[in-house]
PDB file of N, CA and C in Angstrom:
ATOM      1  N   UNK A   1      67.945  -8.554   3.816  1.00  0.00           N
ATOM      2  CA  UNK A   1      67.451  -8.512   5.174  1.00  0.00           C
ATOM      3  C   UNK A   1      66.834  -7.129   5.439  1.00  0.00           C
ATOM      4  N   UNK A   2      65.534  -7.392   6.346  1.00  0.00           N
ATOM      5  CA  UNK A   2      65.073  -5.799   6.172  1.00  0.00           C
ATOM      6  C   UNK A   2      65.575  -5.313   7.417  1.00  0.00           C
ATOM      7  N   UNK A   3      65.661  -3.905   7.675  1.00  0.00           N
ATOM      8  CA  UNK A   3      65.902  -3.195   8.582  1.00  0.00           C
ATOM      9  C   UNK A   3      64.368  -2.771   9.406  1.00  0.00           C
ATOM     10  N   UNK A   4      65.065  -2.326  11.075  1.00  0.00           N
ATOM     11  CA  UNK A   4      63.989  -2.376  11.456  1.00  0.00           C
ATOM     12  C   UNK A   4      63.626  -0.822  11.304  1.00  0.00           C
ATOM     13  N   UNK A   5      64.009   0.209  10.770  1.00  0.00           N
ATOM     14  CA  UNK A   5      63.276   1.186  10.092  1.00  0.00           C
ATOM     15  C   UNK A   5      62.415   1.138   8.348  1.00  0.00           C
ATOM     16  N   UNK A   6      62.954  -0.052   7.955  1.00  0.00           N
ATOM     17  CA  UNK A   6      61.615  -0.487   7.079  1.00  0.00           C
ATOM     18  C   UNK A   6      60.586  -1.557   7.480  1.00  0.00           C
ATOM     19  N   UNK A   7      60.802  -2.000   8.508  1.00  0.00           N
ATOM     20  CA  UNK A   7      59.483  -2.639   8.751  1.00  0.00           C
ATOM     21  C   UNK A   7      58.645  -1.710   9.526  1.00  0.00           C
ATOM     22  N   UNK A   8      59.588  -0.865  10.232  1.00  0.00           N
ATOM     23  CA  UNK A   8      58.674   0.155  10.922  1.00  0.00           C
ATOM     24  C   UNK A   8      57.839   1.089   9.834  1.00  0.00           C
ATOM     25  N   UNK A   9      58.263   1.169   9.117  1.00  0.00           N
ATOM     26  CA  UNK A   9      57.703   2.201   8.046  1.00  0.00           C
ATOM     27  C   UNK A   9      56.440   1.812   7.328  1.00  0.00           C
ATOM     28  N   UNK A  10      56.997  -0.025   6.912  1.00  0.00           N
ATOM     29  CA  UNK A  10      55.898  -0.633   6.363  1.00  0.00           C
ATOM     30  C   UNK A  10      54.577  -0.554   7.799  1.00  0.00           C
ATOM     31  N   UNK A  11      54.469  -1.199   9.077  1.00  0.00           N
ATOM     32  CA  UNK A  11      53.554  -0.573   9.815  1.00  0.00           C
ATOM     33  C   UNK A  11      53.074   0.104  10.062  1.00  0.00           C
ATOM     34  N   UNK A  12      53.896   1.638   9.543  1.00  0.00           N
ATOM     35  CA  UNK A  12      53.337   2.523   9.646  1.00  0.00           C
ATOM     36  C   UNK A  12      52.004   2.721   8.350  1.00  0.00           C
ATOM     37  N   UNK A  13      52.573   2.204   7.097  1.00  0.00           N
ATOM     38  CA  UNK A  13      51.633   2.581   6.335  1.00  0.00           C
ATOM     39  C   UNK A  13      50.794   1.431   6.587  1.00  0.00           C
ATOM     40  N   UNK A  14      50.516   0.274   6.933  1.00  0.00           N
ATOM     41  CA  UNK A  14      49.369  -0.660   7.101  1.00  0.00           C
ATOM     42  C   UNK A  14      48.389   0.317   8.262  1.00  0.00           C
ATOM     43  N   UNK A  15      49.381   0.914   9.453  1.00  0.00           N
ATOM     44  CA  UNK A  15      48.579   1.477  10.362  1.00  0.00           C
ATOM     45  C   UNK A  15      47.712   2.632   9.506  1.00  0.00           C
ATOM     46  N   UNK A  16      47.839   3.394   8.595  1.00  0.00           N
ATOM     47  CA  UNK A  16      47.540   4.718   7.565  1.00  0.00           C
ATOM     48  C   UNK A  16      46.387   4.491   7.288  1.00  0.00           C
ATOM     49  N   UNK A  17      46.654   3.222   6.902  1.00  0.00           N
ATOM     50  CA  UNK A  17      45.560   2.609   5.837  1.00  0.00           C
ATOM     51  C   UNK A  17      44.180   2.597   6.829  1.00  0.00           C
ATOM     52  N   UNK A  18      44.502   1.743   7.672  1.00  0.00           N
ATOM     53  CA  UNK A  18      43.584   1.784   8.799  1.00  0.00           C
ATOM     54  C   UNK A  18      42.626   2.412   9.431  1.00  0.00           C
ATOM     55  N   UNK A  19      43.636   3.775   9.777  1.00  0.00           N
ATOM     56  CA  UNK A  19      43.239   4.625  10.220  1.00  0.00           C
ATOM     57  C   UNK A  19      42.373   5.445   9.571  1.00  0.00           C
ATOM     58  N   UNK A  20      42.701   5.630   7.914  1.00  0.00           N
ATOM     59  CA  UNK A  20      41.916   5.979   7.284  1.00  0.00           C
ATOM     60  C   UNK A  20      40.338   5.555   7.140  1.00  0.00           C
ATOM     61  N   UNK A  21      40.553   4.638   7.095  1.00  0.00           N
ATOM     62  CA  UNK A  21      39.027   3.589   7.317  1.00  0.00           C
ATOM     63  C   UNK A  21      37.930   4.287   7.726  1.00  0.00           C
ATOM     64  N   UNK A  22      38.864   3.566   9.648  1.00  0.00           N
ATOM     65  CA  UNK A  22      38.099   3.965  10.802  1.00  0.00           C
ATOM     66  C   UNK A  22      37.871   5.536  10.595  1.00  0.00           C
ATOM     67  N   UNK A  23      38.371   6.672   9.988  1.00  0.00           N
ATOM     68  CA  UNK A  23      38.534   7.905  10.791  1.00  0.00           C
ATOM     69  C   UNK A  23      36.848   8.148   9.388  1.00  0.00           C
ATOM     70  N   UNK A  24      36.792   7.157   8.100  1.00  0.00           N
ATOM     71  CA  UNK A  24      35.810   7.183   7.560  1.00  0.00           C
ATOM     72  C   UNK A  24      34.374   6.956   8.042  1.00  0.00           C
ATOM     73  N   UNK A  25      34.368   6.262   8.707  1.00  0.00           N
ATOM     74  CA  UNK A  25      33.646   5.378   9.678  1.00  0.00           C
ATOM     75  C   UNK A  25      33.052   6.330  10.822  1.00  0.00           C
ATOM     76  N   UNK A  26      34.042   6.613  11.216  1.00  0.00           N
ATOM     77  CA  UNK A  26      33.485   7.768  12.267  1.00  0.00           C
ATOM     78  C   UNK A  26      32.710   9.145  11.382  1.00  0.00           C
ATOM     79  N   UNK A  27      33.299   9.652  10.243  1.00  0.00           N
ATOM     80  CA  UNK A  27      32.562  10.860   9.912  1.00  0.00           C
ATOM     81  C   UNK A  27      30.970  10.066   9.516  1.00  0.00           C
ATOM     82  N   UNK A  28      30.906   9.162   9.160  1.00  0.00           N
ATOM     83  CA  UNK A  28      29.572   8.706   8.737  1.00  0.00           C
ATOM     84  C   UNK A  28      28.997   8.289   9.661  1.00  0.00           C
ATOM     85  N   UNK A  29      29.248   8.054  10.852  1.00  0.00           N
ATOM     86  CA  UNK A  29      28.464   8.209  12.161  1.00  0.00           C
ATOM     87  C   UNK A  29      27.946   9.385  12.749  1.00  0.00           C
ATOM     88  N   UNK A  30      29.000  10.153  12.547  1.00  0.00           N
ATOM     89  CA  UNK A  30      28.491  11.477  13.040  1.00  0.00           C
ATOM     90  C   UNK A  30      27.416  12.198  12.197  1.00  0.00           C
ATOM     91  N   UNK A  31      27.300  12.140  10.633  1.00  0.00           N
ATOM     92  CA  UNK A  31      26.484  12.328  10.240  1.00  0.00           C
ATOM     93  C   UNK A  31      25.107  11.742  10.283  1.00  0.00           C
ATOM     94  N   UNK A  32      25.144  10.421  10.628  1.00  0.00           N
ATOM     95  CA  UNK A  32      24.446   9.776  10.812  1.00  0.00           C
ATOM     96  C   UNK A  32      22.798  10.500  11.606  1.00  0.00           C
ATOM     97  N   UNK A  33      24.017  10.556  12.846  1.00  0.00           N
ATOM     98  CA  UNK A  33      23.666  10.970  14.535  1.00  0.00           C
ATOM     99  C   UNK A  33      22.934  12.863  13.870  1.00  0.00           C
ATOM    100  N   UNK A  34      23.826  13.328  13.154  1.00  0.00           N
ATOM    101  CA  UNK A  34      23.252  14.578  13.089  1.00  0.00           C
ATOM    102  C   UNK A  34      21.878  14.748  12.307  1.00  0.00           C
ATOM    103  N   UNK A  35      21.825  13.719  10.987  1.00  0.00           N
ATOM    104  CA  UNK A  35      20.548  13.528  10.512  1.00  0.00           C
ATOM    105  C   UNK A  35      19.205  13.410  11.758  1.00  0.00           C
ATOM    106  N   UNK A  36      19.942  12.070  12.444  1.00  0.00           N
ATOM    107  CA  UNK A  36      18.503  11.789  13.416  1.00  0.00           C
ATOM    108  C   UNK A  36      17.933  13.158  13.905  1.00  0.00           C
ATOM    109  N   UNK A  37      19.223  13.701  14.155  1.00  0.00           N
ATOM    110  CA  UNK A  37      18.681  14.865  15.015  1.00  0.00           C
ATOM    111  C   UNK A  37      17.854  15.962  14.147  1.00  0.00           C
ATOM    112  N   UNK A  38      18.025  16.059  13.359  1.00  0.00           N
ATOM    113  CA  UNK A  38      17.379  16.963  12.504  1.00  0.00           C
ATOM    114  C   UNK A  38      16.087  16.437  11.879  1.00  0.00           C
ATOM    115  N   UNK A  39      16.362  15.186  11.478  1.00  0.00           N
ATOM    116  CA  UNK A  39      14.628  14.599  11.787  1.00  0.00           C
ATOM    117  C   UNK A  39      13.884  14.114  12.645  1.00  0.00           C
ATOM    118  N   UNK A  40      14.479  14.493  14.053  1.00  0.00           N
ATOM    119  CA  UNK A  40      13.569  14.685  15.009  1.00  0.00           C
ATOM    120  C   UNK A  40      12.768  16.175  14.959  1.00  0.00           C
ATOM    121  N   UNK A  41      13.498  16.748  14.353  1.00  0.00           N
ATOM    122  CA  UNK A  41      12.938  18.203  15.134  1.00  0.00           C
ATOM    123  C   UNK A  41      12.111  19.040  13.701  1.00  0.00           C
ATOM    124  N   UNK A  42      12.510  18.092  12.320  1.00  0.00           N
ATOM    125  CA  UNK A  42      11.894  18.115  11.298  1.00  0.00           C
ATOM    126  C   UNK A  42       9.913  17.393  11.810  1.00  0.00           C
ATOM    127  N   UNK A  43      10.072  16.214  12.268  1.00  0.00           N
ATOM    128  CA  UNK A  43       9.150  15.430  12.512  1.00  0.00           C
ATOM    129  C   UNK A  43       7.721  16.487  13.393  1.00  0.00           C
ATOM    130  N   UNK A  44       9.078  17.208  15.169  1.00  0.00           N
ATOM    131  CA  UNK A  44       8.297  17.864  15.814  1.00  0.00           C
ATOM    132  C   UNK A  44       7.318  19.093  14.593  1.00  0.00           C
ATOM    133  N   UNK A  45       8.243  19.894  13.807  1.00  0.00           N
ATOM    134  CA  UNK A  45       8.011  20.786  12.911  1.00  0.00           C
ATOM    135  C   UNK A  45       6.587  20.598  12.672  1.00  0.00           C
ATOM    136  N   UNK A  46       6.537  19.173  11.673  1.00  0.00           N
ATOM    137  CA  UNK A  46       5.205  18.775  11.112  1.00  0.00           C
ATOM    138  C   UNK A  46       4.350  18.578  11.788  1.00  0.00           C
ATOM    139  N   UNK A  47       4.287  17.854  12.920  1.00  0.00           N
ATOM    140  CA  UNK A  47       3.321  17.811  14.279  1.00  0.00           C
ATOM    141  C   UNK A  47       2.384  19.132  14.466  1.00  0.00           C
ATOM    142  N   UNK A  48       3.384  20.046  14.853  1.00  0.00           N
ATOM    143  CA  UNK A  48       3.113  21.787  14.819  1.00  0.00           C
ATOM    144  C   UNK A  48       2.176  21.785  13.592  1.00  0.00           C
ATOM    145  N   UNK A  49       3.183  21.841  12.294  1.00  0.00           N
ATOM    146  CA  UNK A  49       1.986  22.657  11.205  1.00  0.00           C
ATOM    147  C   UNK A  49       0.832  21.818  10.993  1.00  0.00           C
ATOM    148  N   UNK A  50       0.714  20.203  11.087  1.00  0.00           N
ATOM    149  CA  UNK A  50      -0.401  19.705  11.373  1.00  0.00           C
ATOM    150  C   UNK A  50      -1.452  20.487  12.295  1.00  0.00           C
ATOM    151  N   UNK A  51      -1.009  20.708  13.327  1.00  0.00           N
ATOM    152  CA  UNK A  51      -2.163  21.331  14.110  1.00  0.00           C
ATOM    153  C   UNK A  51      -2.645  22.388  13.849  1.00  0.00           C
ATOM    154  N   UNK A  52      -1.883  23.335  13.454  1.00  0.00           N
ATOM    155  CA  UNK A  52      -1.941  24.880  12.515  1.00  0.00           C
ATOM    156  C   UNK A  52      -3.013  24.875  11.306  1.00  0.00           C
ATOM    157  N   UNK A  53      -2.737  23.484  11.089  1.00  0.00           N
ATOM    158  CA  UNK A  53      -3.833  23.421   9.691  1.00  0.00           C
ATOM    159  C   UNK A  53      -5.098  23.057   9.882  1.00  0.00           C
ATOM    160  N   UNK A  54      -4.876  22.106  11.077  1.00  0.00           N
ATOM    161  CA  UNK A  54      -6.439  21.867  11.409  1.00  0.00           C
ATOM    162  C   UNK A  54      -7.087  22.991  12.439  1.00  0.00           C
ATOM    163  N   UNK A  55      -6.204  23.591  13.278  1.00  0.00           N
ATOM    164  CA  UNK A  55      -7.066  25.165  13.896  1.00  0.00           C
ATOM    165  C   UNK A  55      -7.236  25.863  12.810  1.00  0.00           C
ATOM    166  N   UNK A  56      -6.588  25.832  11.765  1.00  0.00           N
ATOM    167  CA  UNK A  56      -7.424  27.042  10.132  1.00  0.00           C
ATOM    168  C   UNK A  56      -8.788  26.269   9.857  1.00  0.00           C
ATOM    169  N   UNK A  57      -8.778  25.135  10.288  1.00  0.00           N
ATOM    170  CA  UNK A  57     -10.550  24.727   9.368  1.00  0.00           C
ATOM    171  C   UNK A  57      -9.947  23.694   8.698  1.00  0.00           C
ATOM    172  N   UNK A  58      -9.286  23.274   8.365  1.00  0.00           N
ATOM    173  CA  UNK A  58      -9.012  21.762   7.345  1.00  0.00           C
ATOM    174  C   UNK A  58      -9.576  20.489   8.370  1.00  0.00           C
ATOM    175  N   UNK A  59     -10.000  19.640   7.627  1.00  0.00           N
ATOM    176  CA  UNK A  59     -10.256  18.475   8.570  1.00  0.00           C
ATOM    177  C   UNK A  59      -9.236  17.515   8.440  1.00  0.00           C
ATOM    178  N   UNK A  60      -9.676  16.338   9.221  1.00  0.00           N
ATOM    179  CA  UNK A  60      -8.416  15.549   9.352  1.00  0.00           C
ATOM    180  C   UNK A  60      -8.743  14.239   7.805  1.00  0.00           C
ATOM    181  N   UNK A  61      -9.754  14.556   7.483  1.00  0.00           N
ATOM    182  CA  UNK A  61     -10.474  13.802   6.466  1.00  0.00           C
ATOM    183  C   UNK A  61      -9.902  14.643   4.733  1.00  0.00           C
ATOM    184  N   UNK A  62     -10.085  15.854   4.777  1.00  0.00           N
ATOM    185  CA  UNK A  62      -9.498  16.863   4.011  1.00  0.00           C
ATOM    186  C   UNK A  62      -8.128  16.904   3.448  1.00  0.00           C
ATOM    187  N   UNK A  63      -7.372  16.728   4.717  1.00  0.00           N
ATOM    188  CA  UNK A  63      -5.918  16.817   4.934  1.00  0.00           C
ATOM    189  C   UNK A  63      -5.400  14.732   4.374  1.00  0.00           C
ATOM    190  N   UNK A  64      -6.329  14.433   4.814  1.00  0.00           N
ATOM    191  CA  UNK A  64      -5.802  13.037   4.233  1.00  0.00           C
ATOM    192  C   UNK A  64      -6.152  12.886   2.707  1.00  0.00           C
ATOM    193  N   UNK A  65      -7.388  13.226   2.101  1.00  0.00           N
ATOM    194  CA  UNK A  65      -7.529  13.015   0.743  1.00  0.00           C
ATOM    195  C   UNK A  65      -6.293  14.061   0.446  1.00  0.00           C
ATOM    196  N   UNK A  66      -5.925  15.247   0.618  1.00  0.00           N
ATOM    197  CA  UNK A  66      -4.364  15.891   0.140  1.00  0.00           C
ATOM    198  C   UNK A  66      -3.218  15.356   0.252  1.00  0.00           C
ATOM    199  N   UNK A  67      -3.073  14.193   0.830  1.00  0.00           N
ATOM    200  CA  UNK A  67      -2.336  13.256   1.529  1.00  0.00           C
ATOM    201  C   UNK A  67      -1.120  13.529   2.431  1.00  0.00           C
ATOM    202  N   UNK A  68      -1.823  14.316   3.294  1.00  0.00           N
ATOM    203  CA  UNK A  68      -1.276  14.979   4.019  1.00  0.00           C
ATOM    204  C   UNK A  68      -1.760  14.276   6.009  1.00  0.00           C
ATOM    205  N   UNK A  69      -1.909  13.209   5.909  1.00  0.00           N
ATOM    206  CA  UNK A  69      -2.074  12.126   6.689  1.00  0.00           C
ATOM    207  C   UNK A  69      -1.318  12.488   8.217  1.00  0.00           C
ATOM    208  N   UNK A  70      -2.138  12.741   9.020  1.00  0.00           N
ATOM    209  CA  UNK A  70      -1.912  13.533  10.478  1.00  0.00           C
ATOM    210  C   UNK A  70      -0.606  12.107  11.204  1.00  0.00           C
ATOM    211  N   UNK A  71       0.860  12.280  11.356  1.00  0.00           N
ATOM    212  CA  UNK A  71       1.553  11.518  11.544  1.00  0.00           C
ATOM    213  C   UNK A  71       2.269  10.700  10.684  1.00  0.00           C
ATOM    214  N   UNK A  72       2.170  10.846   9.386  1.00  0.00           N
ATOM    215  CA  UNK A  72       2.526  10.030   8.329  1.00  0.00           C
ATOM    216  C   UNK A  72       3.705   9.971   8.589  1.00  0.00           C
ATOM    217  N   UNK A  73       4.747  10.603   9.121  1.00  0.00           N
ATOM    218  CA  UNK A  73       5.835  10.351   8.506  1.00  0.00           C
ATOM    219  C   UNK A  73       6.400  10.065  10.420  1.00  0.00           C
ATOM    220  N   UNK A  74       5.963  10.310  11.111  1.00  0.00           N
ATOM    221  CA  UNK A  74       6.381   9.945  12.263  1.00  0.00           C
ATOM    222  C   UNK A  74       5.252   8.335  12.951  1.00  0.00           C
ATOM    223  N   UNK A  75       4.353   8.276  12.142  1.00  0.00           N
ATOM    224  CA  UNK A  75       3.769   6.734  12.544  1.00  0.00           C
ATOM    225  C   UNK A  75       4.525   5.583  12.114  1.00  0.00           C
ATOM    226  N   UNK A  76       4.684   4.260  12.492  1.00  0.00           N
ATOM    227  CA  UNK A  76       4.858   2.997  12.007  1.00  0.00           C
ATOM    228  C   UNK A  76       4.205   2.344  12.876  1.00  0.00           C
ATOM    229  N   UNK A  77       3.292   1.124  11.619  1.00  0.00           N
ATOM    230  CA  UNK A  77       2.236   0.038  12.594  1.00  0.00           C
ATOM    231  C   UNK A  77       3.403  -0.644  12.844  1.00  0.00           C
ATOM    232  N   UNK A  78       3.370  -1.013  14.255  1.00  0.00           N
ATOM    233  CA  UNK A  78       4.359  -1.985  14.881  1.00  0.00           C
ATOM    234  C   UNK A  78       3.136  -3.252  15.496  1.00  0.00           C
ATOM    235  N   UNK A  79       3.615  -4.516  15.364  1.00  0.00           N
ATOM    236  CA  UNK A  79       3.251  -5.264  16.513  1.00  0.00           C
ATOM    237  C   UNK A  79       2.549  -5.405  17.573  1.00  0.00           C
ATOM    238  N   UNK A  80       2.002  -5.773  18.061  1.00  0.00           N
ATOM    239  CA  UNK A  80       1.674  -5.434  19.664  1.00  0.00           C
ATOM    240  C   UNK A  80       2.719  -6.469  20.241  1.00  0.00           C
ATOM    241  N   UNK A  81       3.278  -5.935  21.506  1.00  0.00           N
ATOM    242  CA  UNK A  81       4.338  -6.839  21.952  1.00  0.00           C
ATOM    243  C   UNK A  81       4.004  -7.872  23.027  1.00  0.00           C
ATOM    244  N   UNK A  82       4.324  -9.017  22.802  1.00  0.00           N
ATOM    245  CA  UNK A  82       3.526 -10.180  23.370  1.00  0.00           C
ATOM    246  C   UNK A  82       4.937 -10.327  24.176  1.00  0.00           C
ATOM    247  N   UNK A  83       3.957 -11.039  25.818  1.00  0.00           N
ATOM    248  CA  UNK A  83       5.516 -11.135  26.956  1.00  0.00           C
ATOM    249  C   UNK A  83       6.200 -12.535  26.250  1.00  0.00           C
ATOM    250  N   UNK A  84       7.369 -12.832  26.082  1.00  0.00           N
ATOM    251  CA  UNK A  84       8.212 -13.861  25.917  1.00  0.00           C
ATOM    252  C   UNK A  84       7.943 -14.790  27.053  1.00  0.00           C
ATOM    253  N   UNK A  85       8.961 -16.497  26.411  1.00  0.00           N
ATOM    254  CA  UNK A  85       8.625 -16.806  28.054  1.00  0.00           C
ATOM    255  C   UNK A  85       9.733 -16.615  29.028  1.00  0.00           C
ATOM    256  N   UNK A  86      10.760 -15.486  28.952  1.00  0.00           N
ATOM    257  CA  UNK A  86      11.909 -15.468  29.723  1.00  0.00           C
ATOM    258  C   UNK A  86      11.056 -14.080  30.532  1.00  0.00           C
ATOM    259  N   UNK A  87      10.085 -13.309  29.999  1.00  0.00           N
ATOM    260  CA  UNK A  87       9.303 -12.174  30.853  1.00  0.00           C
ATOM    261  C   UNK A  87       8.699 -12.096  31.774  1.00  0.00           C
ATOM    262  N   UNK A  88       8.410 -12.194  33.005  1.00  0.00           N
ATOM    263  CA  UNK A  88       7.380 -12.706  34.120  1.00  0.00           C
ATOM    264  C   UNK A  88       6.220 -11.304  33.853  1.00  0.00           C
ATOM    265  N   UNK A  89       4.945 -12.426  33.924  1.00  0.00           N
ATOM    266  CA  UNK A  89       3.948 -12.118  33.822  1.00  0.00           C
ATOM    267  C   UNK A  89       3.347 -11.633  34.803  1.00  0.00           C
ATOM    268  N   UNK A  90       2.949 -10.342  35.260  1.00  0.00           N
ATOM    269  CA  UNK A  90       2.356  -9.586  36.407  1.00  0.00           C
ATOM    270  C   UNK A  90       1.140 -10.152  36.293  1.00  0.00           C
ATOM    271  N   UNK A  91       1.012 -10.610  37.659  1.00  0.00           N
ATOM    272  CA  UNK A  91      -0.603 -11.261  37.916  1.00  0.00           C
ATOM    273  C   UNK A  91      -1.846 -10.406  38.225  1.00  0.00           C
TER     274      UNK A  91
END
């Protein structure tokens, strides 16, 4: 018959286990979150030296055969977004 300081114990380590997980879970969120942030401000960076390069005289034609493509890494062709029919249509 078990005692209820070994079942408590056994909960405790199922809870361990758990916790471990989640507390995994969370550091890889936070890193997550800290990346974005740093390639936001990586992204702004390039914006900047883009423009830097074209006030030196490079063209935007120049800079693309180098493949150095004004937005490359902050563009994506998206869609054009069409209204659904749950959207009301402004007349």
């Amino acid at each position: 018959m078990d005692t209820i300081e070994t079942t408590q114990q056994q909960a405790r380590e199922l809870l361990n286990s758990r916790i471990a997980s989640v507390t995994e879970l969370v550091k890889t969120r936070q890193l997550i979150t800290e990346l974005e942030g740093k390639l936001i401000e990586a992204k702004k960076e390039d914006k900047k030296a883009y423009a830097r390069a074209t006030k030196d005289g490079w063209s935007a034609d120049e800079l693309k055969k180098l493949g150095l493509e004004q937005g490359t890494v902050t563009r994506r062709k998206t869609a054009a977004k069409k209204p659904t029919d749950t959207q009301a249509v402004a007349p």
